[in-house]
Structures are given as structure tokens and as C-alpha cells.
Protein backbone atom coordinates (compact mmCIF):
# COMPACT_ATOMS: atom_id res chain seq x y z
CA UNK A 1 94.80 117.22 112.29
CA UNK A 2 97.33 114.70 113.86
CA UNK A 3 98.27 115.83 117.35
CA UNK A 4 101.15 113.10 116.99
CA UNK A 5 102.45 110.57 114.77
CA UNK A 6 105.29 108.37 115.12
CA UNK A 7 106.33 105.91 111.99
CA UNK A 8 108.94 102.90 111.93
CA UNK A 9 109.27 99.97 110.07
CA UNK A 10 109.36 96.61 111.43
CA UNK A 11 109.48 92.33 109.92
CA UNK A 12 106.32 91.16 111.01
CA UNK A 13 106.77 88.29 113.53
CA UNK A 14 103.41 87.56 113.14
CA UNK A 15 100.80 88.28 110.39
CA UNK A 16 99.15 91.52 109.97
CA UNK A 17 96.21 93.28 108.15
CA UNK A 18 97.18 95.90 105.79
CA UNK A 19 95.38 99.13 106.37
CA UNK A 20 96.26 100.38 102.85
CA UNK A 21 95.28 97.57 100.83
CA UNK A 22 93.29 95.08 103.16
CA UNK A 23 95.87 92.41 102.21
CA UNK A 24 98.16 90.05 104.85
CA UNK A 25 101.22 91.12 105.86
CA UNK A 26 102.85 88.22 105.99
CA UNK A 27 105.23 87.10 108.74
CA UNK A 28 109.14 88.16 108.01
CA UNK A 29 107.96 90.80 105.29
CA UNK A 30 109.07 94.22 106.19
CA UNK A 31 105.76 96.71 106.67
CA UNK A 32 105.10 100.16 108.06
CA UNK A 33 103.70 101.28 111.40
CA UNK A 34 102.26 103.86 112.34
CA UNK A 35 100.42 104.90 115.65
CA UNK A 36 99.27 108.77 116.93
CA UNK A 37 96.66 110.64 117.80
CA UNK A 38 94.43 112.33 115.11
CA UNK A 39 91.55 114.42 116.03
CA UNK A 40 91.49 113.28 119.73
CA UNK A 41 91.46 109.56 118.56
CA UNK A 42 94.52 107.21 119.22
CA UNK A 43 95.33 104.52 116.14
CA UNK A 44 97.44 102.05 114.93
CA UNK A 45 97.93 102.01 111.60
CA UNK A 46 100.05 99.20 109.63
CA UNK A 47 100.61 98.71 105.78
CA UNK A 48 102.85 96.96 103.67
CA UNK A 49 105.98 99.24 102.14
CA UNK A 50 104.68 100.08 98.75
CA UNK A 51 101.25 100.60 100.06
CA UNK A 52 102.92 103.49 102.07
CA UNK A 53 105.01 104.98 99.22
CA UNK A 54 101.55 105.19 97.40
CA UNK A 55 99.57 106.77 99.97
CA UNK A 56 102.21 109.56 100.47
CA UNK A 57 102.45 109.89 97.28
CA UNK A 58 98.40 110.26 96.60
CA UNK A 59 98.92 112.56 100.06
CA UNK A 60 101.03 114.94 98.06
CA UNK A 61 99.09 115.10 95.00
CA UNK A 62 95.62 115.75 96.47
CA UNK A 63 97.65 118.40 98.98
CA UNK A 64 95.24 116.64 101.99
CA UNK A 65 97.05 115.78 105.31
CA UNK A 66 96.69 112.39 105.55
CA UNK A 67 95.41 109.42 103.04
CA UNK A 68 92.75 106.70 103.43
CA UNK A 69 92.72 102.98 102.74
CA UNK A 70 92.33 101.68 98.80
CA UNK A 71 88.41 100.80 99.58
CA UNK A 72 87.64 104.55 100.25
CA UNK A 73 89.04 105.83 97.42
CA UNK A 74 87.42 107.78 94.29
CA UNK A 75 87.74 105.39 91.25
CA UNK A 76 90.26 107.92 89.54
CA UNK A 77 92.25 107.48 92.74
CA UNK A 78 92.67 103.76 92.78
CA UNK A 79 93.11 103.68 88.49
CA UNK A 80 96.18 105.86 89.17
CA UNK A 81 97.50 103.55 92.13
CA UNK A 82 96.77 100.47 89.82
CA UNK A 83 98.78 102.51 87.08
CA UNK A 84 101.79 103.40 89.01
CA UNK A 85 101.86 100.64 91.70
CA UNK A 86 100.09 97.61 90.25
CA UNK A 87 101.94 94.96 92.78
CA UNK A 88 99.41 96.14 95.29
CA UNK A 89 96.24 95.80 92.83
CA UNK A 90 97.83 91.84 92.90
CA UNK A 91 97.76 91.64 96.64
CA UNK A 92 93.98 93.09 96.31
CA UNK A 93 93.02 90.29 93.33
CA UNK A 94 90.87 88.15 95.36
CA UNK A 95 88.99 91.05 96.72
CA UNK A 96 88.03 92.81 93.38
């Protein structure tokens, strides 16, 4: 359980790695951070925009509390991300 979470989004002055996806956020692109404590652990979490939208959105059909990047994902998880949000299956190309 998160014992605190705090979200804003931010243009990336510098390049970042994309917890989601695994991708570069590139400098000037808008992204996501997050940072909290969950389970006694502190983290910093950062993702692109649509890589958020499709982690809540996975969040609220499994009914869990929190998602996990694309590489820890069932395979049915990640065919309905590729499905619904297939810009971030582009960003992921040179890794599949």
C-alpha cells in the first residue's frame, strides 16, 4: 500500500527513462512524475503521458492498487495496451 504519493507533470529539461515503457523521454516532451512511499520504500517514478493514461487505465481494470512497467506484464496485458495504445508499442520497437 502507498503511504504517499504525489504526481505532477513536468517538460523534461533533460532526458529521462520511462518507467512504463523503458523508452527516452526526450528533452522538452511533457512526462509524468511520480515519487512516494510504498510499502516502507521511497521511489521515483517517471513515464511518458500516454504510458500513464494506460497504466491507470490497466489499474482500473485489474481493480489492483498500483500498475507495473510493460516488461512485467502478462502477455494478455501488453496485447490489450498494444490494442488500445499502440504509439507506445512504437516507442518499445527496438526493444521487441
Amino acid at each position: 500500500m502507498t503511504d504517499f504519493h504525489c504526481q505532477s507533470e513536468h517538460v523534461a529539461r533533460k532526458d529521462h527513462r520511462c518507467g512504463f515503457c523503458d523508452a527516452t523521454i526526450k528533452k522538452g516532451e511533457r512526462y509524468s512524475n511520480s515519487t512516494g512511499v510504498f510499502e516502507g520504500d521511497f521511489f521515483v517514478w517517471k513515464e511518458h503521458l500516454d504510458c500513464r493514461a494506460a497504466g491507470l487505465e490497466s489499474m482500473r481494470l485489474s481493480g489492483e492498487d498500483f500498475y507495473q512497467s510493460m516488461w512485467n506484464m502478462d502477455d494478455e496485458d501488453r496485447a490489450w495496451i498494444k490494442q488500445d495504445y499502440p504509439t507506445i508499442f512504437e516507442r518499445m520497437a527496438p526493444h521487441d
